[in-house]
C-alpha atoms as a PDB file:
ATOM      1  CA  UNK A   1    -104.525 149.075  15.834  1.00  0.00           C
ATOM      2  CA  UNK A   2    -108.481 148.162  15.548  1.00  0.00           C
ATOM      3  CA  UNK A   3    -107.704 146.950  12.011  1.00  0.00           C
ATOM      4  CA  UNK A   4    -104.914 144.516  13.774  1.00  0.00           C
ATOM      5  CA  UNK A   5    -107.265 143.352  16.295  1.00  0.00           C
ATOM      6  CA  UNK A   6    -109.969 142.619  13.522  1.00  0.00           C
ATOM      7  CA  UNK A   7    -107.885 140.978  11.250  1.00  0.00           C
ATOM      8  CA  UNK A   8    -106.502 138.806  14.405  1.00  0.00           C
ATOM      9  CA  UNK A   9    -110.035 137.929  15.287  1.00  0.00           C
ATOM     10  CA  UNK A  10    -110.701 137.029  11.370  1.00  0.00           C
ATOM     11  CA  UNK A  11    -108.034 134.548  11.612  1.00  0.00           C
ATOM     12  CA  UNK A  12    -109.481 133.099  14.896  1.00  0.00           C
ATOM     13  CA  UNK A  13    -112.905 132.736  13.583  1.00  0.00           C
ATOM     14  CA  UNK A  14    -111.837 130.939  10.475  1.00  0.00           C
ATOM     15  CA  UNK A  15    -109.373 128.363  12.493  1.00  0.00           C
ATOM     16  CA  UNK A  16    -112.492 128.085  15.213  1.00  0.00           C
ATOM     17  CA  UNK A  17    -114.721 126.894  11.603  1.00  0.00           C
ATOM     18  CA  UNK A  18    -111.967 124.987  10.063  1.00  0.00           C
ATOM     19  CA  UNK A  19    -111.395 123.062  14.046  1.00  0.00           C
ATOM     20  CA  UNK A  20    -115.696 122.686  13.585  1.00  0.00           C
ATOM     21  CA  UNK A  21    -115.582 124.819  17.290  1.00  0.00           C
ATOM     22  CA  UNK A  22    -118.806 126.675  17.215  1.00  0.00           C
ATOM     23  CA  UNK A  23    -118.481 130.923  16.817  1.00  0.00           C
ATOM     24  CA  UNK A  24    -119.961 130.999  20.728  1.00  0.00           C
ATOM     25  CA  UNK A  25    -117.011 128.723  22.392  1.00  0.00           C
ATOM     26  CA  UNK A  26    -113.950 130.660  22.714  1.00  0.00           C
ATOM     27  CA  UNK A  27    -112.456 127.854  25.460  1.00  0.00           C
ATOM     28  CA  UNK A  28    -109.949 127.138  23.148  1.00  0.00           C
ATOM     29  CA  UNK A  29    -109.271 130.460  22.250  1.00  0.00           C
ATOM     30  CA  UNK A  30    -105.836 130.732  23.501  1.00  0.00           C
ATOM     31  CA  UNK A  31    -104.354 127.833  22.790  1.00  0.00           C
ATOM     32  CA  UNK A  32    -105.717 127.985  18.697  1.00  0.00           C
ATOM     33  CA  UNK A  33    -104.336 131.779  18.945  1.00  0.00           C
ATOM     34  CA  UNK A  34    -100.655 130.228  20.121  1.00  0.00           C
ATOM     35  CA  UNK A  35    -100.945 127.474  17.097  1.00  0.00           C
ATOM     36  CA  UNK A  36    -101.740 130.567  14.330  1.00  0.00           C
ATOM     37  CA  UNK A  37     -98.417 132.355  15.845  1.00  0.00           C
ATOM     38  CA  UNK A  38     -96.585 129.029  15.717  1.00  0.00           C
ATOM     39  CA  UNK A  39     -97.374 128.657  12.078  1.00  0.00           C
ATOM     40  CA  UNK A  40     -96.459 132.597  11.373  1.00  0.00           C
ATOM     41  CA  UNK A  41     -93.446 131.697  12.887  1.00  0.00           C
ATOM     42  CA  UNK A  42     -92.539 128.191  11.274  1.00  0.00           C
ATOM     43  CA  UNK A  43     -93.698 130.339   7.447  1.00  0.00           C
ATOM     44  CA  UNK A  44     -90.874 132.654   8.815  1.00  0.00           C
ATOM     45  CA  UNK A  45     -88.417 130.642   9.320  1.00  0.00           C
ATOM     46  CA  UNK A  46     -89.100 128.374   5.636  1.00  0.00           C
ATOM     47  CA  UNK A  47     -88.046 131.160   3.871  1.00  0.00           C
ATOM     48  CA  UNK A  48     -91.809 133.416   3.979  1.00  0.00           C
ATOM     49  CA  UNK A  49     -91.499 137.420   4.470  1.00  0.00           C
ATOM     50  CA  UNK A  50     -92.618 138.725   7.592  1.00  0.00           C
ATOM     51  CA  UNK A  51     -94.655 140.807   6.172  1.00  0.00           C
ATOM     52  CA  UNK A  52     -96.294 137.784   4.030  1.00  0.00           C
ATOM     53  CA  UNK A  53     -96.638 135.848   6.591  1.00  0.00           C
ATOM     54  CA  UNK A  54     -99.015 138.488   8.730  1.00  0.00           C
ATOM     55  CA  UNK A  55    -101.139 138.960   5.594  1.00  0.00           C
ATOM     56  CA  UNK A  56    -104.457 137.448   6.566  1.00  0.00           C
ATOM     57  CA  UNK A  57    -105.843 138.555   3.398  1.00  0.00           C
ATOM     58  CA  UNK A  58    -103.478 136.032   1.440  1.00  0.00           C
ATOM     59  CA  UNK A  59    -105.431 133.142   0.717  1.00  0.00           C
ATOM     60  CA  UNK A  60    -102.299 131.172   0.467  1.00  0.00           C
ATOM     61  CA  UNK A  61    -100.966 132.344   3.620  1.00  0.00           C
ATOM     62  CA  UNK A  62    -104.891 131.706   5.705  1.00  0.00           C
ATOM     63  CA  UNK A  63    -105.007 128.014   4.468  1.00  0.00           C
ATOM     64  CA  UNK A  64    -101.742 127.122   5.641  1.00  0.00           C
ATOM     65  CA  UNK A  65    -101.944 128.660   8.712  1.00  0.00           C
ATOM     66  CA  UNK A  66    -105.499 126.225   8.939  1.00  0.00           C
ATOM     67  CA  UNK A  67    -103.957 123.408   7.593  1.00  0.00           C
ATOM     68  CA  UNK A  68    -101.335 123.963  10.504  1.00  0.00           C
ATOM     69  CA  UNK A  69    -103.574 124.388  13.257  1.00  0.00           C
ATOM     70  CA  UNK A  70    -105.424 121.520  12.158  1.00  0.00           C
ATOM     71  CA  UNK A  71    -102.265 119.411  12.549  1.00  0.00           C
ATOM     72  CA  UNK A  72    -101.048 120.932  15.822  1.00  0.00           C
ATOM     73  CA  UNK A  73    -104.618 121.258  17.322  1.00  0.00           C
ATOM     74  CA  UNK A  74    -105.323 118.913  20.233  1.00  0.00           C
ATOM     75  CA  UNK A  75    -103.246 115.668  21.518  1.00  0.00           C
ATOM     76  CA  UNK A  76    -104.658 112.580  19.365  1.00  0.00           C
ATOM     77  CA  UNK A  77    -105.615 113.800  16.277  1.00  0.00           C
ATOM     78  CA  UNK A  78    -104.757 111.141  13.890  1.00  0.00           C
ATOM     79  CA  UNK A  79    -104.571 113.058  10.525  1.00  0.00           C
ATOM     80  CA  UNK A  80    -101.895 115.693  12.068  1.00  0.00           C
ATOM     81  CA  UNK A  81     -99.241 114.037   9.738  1.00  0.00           C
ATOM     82  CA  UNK A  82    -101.280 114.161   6.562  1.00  0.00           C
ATOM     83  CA  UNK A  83    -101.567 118.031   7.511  1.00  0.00           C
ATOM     84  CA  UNK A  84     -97.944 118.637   7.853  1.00  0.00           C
ATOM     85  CA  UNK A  85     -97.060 117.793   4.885  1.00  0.00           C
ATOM     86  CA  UNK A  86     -99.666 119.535   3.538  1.00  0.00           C
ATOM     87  CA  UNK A  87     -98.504 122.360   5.298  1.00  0.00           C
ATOM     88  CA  UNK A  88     -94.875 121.327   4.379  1.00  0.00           C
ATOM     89  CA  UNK A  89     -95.641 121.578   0.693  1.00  0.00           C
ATOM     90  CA  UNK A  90     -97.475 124.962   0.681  1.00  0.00           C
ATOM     91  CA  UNK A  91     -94.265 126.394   2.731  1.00  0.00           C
ATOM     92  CA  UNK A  92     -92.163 124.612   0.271  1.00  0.00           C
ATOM     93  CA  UNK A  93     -94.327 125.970  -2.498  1.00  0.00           C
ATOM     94  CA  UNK A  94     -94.179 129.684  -1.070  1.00  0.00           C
ATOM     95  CA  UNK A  95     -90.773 129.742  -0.205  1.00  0.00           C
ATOM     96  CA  UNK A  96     -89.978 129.105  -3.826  1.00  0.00           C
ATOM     97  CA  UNK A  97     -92.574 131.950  -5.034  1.00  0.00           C
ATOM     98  CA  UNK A  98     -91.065 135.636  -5.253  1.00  0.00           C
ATOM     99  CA  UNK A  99     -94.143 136.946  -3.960  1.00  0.00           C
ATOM    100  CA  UNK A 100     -93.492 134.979  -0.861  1.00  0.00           C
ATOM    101  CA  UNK A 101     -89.556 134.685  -1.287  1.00  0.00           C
ATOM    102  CA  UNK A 102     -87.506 136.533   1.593  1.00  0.00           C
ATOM    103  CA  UNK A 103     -84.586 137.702   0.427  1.00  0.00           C
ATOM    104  CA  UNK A 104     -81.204 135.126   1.322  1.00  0.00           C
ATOM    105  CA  UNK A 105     -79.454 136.612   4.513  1.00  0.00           C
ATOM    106  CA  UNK A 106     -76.020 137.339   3.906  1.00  0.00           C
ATOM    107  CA  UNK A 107     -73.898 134.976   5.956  1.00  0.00           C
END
């Protein structure tokens, strides 16, 4: 459970750096912690593993959960389009990768 908590805080720090928040101001803290599990969720439902998706040691998977909070991140933030897609083409990207791949649901 430590490891969990670690790796959460990992993610935190390096969304606080990429949102240039300084390591001492945790103000934001909950509302950057709600963006990483919307962009879990939205690598989810593109077609990413679970699993994948919670891998914080994945390079792939910690810049696009960046690149997401830096589009979802704060009300007027005129480059949040240019980071959606970005985000947009890694999903696309990992969704097409069998390392990333879940498999198709049976409908």
């Amino acid at each position: 459970m430590a490891d969990k908590k670690k790796q959460k805080q990992c993610i935190l720090d390096a969304c606080r750096a990429t949102l240039r928040i300084p390591a001492f101001c945790n103000d934001y803290d909950d509302e950057i912690v709600d963006v990483i599990e919307a962009a879990r969720a939205e690598l989810v439902a593109g077609g990413v593993r679970p699993e994948k998706a919670a891998d914080d040691d994945d390079g792939r998977i910690r810049l696009a959960i960046k690149v997401y909070v830096k589009a979802n991140f704060g009300l007027d933030n005129p480059d949040a389009d240019g980071f959606m897609k970005s985000f947009e083409c890694m999903l696309t990207s990992m969704s097409g990768d069998s390392l990333y791949r879940a498999e198709p649901r049976d409908e």
